[in-house]
C-alpha atoms as a PDB file:
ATOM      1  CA  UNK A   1     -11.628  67.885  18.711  1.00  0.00           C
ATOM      2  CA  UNK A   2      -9.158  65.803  20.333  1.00  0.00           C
ATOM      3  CA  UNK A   3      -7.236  64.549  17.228  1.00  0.00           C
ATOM      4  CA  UNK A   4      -7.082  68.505  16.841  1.00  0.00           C
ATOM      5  CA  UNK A   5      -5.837  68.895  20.241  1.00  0.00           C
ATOM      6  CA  UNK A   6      -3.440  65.801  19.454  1.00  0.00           C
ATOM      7  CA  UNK A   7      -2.233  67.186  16.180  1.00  0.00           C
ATOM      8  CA  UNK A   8      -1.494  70.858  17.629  1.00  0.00           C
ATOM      9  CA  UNK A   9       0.475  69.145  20.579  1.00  0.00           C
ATOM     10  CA  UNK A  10       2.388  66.939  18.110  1.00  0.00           C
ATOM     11  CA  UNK A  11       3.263  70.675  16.281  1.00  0.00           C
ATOM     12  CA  UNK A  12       4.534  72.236  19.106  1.00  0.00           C
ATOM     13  CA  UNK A  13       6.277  69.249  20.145  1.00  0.00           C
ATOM     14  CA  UNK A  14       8.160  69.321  16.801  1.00  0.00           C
ATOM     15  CA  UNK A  15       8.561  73.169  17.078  1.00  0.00           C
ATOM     16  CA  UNK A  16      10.399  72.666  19.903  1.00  0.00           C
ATOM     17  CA  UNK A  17      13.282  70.010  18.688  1.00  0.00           C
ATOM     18  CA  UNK A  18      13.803  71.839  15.525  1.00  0.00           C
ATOM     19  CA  UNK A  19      17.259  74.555  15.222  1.00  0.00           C
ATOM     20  CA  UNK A  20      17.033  78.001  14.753  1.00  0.00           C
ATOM     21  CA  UNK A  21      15.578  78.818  11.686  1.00  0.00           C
ATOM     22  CA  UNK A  22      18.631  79.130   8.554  1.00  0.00           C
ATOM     23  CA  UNK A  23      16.043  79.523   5.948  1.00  0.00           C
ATOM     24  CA  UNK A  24      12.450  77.770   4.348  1.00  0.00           C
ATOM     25  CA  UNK A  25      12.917  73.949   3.885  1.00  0.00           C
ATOM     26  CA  UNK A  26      10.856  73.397   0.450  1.00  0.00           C
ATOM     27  CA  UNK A  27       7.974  70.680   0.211  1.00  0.00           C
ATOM     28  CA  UNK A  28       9.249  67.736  -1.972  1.00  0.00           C
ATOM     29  CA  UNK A  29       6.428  65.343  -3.554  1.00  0.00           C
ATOM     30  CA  UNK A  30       6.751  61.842  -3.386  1.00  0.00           C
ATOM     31  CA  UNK A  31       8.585  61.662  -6.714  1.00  0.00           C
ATOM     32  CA  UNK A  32      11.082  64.039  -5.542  1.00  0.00           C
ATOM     33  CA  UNK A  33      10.632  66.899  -8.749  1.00  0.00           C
ATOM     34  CA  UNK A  34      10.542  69.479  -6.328  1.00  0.00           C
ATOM     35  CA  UNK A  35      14.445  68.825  -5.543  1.00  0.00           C
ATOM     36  CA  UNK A  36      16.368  66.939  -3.216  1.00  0.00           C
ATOM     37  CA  UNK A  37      19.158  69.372  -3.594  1.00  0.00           C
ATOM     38  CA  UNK A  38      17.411  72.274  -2.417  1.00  0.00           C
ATOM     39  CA  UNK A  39      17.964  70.959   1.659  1.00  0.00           C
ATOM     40  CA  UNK A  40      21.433  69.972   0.883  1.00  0.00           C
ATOM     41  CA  UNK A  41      22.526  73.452  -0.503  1.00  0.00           C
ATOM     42  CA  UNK A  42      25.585  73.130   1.697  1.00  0.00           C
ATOM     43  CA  UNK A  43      26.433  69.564  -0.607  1.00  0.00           C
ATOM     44  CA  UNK A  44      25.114  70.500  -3.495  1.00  0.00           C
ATOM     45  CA  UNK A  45      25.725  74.284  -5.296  1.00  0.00           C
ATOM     46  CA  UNK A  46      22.150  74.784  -6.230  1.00  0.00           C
ATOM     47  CA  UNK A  47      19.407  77.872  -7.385  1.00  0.00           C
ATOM     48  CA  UNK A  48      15.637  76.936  -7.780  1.00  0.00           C
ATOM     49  CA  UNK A  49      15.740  77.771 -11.285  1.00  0.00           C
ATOM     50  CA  UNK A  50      18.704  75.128 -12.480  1.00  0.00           C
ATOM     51  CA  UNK A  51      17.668  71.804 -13.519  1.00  0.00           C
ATOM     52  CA  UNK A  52      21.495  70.598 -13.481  1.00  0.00           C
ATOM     53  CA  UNK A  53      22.023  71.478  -9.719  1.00  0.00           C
ATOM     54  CA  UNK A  54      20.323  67.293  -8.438  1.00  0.00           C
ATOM     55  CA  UNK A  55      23.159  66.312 -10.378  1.00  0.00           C
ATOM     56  CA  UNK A  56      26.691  68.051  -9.230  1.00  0.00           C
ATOM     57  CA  UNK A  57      28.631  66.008  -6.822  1.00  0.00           C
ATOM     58  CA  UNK A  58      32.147  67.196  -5.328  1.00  0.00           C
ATOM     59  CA  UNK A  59      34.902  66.207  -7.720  1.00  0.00           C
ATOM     60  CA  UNK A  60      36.522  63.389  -5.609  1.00  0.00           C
ATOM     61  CA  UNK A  61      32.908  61.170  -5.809  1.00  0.00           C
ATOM     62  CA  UNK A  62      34.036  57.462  -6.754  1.00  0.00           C
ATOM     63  CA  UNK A  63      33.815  57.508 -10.193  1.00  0.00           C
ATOM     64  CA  UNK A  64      32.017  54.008 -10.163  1.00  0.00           C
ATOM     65  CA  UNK A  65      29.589  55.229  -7.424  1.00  0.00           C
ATOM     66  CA  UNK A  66      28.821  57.906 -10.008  1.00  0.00           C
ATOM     67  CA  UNK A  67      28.067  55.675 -12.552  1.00  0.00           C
ATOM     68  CA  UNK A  68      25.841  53.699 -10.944  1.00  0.00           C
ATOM     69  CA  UNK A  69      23.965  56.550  -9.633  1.00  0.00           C
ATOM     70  CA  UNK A  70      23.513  57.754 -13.153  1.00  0.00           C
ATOM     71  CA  UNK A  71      21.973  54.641 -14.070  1.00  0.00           C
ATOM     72  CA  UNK A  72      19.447  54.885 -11.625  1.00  0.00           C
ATOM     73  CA  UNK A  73      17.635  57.170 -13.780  1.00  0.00           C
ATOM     74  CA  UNK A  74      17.392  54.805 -16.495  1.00  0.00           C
ATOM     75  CA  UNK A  75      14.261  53.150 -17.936  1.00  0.00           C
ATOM     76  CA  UNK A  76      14.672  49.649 -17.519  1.00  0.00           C
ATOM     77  CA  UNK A  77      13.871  48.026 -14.279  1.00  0.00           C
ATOM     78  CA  UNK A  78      16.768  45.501 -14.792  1.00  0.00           C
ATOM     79  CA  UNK A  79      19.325  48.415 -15.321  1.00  0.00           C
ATOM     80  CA  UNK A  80      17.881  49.872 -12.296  1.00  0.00           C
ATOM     81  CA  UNK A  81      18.364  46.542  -9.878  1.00  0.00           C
ATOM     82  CA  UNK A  82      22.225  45.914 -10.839  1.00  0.00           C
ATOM     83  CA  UNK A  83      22.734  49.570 -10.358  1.00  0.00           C
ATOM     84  CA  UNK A  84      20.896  49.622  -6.569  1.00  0.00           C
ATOM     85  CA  UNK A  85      22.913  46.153  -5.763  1.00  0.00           C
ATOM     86  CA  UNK A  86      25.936  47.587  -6.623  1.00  0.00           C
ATOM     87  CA  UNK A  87      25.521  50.714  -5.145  1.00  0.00           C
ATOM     88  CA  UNK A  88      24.413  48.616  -1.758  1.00  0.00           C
ATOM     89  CA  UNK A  89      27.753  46.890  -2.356  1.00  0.00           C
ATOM     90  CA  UNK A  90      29.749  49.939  -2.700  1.00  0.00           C
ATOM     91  CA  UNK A  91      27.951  52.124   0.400  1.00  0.00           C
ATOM     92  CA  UNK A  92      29.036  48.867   2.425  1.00  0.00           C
ATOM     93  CA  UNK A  93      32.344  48.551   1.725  1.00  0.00           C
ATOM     94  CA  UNK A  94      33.624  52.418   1.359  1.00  0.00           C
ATOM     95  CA  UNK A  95      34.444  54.727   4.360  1.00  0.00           C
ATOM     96  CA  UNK A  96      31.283  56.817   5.674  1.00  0.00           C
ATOM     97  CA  UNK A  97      33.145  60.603   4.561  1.00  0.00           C
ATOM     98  CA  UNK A  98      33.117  59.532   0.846  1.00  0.00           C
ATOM     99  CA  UNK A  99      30.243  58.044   1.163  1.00  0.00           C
ATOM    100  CA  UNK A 100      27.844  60.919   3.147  1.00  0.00           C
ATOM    101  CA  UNK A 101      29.348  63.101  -0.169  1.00  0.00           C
ATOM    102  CA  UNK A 102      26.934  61.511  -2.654  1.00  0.00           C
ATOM    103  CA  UNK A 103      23.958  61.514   0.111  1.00  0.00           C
ATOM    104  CA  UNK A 104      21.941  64.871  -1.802  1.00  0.00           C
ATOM    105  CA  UNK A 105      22.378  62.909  -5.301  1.00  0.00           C
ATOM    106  CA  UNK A 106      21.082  59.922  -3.874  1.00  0.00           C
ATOM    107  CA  UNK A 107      18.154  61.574  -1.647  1.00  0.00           C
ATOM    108  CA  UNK A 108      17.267  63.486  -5.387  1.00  0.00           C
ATOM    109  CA  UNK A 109      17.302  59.693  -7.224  1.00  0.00           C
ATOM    110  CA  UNK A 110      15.291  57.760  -3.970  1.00  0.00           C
ATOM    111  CA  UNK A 111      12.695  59.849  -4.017  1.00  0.00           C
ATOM    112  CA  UNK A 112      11.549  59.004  -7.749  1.00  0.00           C
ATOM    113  CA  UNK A 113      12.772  55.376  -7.327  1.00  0.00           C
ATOM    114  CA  UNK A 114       9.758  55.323  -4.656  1.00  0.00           C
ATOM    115  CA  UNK A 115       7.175  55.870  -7.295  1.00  0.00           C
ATOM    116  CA  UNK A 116       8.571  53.243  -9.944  1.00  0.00           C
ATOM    117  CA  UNK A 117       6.267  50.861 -11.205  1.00  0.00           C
ATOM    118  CA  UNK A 118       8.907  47.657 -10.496  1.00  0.00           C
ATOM    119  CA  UNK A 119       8.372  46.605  -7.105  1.00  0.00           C
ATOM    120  CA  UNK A 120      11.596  45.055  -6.902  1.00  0.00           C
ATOM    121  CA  UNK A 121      13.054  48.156  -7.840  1.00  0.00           C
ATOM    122  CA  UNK A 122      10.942  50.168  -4.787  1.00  0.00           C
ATOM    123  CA  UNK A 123      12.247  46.896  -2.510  1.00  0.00           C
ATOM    124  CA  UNK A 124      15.791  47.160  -3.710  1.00  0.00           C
ATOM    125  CA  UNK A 125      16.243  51.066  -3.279  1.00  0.00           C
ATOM    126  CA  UNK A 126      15.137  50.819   0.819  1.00  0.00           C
ATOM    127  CA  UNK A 127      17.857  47.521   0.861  1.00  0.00           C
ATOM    128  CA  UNK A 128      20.043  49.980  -0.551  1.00  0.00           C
ATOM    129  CA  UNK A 129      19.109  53.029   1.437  1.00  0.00           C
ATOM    130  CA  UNK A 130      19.972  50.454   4.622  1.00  0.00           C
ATOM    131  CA  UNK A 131      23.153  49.910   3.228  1.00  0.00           C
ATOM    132  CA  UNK A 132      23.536  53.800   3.236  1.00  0.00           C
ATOM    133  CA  UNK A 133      22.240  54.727   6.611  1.00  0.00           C
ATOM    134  CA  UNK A 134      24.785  51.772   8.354  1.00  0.00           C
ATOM    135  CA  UNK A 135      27.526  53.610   6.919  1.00  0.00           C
ATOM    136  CA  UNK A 136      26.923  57.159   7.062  1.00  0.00           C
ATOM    137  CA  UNK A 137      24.936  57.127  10.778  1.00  0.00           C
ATOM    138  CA  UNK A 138      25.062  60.320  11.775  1.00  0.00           C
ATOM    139  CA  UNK A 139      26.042  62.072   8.727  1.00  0.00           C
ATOM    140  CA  UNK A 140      22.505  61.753   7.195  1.00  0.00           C
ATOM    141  CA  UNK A 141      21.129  64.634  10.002  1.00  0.00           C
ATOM    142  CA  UNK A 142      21.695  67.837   7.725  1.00  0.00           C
ATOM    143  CA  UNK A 143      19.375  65.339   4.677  1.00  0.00           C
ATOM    144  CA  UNK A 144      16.317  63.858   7.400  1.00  0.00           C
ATOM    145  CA  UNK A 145      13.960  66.673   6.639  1.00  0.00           C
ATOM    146  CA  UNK A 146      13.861  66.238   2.630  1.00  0.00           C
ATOM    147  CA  UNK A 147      13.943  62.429   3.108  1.00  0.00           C
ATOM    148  CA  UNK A 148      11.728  62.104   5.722  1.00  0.00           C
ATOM    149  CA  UNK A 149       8.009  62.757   3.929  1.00  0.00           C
ATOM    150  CA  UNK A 150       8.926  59.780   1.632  1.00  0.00           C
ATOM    151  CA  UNK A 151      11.150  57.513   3.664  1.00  0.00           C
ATOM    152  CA  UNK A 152       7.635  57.654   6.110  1.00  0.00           C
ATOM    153  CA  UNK A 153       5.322  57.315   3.813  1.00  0.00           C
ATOM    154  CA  UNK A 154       6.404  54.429   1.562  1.00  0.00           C
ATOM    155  CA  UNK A 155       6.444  52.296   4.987  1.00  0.00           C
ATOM    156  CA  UNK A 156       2.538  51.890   4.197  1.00  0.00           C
ATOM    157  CA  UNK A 157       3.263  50.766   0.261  1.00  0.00           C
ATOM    158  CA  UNK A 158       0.786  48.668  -0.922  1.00  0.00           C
ATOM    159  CA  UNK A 159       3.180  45.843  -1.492  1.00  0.00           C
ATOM    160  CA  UNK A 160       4.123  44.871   1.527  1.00  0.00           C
ATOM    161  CA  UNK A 161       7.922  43.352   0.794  1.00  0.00           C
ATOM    162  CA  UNK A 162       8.235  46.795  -0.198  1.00  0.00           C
ATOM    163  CA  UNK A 163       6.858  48.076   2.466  1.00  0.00           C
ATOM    164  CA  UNK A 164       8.507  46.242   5.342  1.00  0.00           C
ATOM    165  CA  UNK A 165      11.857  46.868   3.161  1.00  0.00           C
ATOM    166  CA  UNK A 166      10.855  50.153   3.834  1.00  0.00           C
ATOM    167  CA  UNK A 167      10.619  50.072   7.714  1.00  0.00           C
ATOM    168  CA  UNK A 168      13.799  48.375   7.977  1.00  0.00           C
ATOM    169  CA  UNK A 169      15.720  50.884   6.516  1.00  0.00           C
ATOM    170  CA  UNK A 170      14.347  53.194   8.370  1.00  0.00           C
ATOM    171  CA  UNK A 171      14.839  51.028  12.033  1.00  0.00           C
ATOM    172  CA  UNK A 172      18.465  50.440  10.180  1.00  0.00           C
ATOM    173  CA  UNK A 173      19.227  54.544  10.608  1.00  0.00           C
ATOM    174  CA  UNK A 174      17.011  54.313  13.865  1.00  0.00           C
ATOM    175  CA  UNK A 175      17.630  51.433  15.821  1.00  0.00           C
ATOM    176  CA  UNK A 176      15.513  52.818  18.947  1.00  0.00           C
ATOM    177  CA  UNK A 177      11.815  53.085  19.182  1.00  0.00           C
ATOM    178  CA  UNK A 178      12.448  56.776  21.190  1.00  0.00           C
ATOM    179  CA  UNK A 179      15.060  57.449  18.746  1.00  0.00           C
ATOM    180  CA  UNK A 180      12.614  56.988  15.617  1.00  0.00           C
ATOM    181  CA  UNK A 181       9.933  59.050  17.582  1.00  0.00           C
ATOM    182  CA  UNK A 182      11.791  62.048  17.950  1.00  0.00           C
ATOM    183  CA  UNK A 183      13.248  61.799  13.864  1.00  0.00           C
ATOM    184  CA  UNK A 184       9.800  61.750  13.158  1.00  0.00           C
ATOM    185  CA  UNK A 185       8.632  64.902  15.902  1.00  0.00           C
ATOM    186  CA  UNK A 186      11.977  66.890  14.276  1.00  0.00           C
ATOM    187  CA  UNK A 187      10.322  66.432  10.491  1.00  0.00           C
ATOM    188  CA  UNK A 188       6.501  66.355  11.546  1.00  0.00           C
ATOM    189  CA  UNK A 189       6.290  69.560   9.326  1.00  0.00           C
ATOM    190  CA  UNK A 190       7.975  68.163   6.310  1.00  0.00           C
ATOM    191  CA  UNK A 191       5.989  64.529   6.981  1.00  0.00           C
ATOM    192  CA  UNK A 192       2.660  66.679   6.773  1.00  0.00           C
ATOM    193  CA  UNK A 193       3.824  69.061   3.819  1.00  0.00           C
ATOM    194  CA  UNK A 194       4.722  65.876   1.694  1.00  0.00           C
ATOM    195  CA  UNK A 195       1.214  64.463   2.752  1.00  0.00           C
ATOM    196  CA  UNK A 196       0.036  67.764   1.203  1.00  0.00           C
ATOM    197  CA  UNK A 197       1.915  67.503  -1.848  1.00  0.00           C
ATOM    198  CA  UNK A 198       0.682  63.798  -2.366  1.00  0.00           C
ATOM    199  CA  UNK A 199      -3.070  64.964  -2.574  1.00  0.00           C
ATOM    200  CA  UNK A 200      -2.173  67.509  -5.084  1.00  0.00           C
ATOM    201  CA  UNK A 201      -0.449  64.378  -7.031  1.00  0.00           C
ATOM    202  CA  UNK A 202      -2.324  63.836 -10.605  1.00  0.00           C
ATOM    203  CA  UNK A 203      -1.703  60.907 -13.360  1.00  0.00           C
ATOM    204  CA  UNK A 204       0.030  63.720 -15.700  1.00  0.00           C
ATOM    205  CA  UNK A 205       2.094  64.804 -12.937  1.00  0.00           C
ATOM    206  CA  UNK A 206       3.721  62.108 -11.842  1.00  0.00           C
ATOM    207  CA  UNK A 207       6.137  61.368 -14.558  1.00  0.00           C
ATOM    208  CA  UNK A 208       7.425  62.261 -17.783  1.00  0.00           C
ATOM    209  CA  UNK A 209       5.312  61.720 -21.138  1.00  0.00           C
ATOM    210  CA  UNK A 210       7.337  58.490 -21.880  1.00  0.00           C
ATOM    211  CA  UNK A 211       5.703  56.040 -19.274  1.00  0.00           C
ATOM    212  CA  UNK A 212       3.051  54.557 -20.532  1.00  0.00           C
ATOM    213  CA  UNK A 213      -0.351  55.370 -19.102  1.00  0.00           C
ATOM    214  CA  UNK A 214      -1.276  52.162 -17.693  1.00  0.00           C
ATOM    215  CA  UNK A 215       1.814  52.399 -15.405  1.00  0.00           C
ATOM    216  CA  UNK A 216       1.074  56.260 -14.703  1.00  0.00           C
ATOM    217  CA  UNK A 217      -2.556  55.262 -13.509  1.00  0.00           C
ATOM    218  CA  UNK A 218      -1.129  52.516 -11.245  1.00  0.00           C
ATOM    219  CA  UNK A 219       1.528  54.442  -9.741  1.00  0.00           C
ATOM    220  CA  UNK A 220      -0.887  57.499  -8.743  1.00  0.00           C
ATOM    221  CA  UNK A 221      -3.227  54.411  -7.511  1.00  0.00           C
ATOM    222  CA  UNK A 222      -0.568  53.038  -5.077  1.00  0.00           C
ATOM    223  CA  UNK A 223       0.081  57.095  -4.238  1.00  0.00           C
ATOM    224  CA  UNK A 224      -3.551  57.423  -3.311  1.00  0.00           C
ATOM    225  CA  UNK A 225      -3.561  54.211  -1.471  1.00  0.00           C
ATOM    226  CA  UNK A 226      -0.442  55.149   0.301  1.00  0.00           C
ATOM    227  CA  UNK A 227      -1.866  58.282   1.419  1.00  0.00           C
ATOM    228  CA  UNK A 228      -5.110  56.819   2.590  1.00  0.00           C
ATOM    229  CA  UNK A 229      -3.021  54.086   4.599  1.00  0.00           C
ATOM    230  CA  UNK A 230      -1.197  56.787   6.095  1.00  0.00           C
ATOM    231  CA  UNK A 231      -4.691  58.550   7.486  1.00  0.00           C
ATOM    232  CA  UNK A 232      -6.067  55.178   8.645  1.00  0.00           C
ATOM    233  CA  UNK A 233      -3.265  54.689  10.878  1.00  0.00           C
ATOM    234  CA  UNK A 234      -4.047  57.999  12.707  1.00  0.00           C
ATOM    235  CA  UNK A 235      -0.825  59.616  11.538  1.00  0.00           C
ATOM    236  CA  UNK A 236       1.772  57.783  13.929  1.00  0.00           C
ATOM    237  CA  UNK A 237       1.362  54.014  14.545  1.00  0.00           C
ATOM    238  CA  UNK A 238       1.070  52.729  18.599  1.00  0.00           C
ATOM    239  CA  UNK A 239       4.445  51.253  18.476  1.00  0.00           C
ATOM    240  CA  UNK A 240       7.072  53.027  16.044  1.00  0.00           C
END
């Protein structure tokens, strides 16, 4: 009764810090299929029904940013790495307006970098999402709901590089334990929705028909596992 109590106060709480409703924010699984570039419609040009929309960026995108964000979606792990370091690289070094442009493109590609078999890919997309958050600060706001559910929940990955890779990104957009707090009360919705989502997650559904089962199986393991973290912890750590 009191964890109900808790959770209805932790609603309201939320209800309270979000805007004026502009529309329905969409649930996004952990893998991200459900579309990144649905919250970003003001980025990204979008309908439900287009399965080009994750990938239209405004014209004046760095044309080597691009590529390396198209890479991202490759198959090999190694491809993946040299495309996240360079794209850490790049988010570092470039002013924060060209690089908050490409912020719905690379929301749509984190979220299915989270479920990747490679570790060292999962570690080296938060390192990169770091490199992101330093330079675009405020300019991720209008993208924390869709980014949130995952961003949260892969903090409780089973491998635990990955995991505190995870948590530093997120203290790297948040450097304030009150700050964190309320990013989290703003999204508590979208945190729980994504939660949802993961239960409904199945070894068929997680990818496409080219990765091989074994992976598949592990991958909606470490889901599982993730999710159960997630509940042991009571929702919200003691200290965020």
């Amino acid at each position: 009764m009191g964890k109900q109590k808790g959770r209805a106060a932790s609603s309201g709480l939320a209800a309270s810090l979000l805007p004026p409703a502009q529309g329905t924010v969409p649930t996004v699984g952990f893998g991200g299929y459900h579309g990144a570039s649905r919250v970003e419609s003001s980025a990204l040009p979008s309908s439900s029904a287009d399965p080009e929309a994750s990938t239209r960026l405004p014209p004046d995108v760095d044309s080597e940013v691009l590529q390396h964000l198209r890479r991202l979606g490759r198959k090999d792990p190694t491809t993946k790495l040299k495309a996240l370091s360079t794209l850490s690289m790049l988010f570092a070094q470039k002013p924060s307006e060209e690089v908050v442009q490409i912020v719905p493109q690379w929301a749509f590609e984190y979220k299915k970098l989270l479920l990747d078999y490679n570790r060292e890919v999962r570690r080296a997309t938060h390192e990169t999402m770091s490199s992101l958050v330093k330079t675009v600060k405020k300019g991720l706001a209008p993208h924390l709901k869709s980014l949130m559910g995952p961003w949260w929940f892969s903090q409780f990955d089973p491998a635990l590089d990955v995991a505190q890779a995870a948590r530093h990104s997120f203290e790297a957009a948040f450097q304030h334990s009150d700050k964190r707090l309320d990013a989290l009360m703003l999204c508590v919705k979208e945190t729980f929705l994504h939660l949802n989502e993961n239960l409904k997650l199945t070894t068929q559904s997680l990818s496409d028909k080219a990765t091989p089962m074994d992976e598949l199986e592990d991958m909606h393991q470490r889901v599982c596992f993730t999710v159960l973290q997630y509940s042991s912890c009571n929702n919200f750590p003691d200290e965020i």
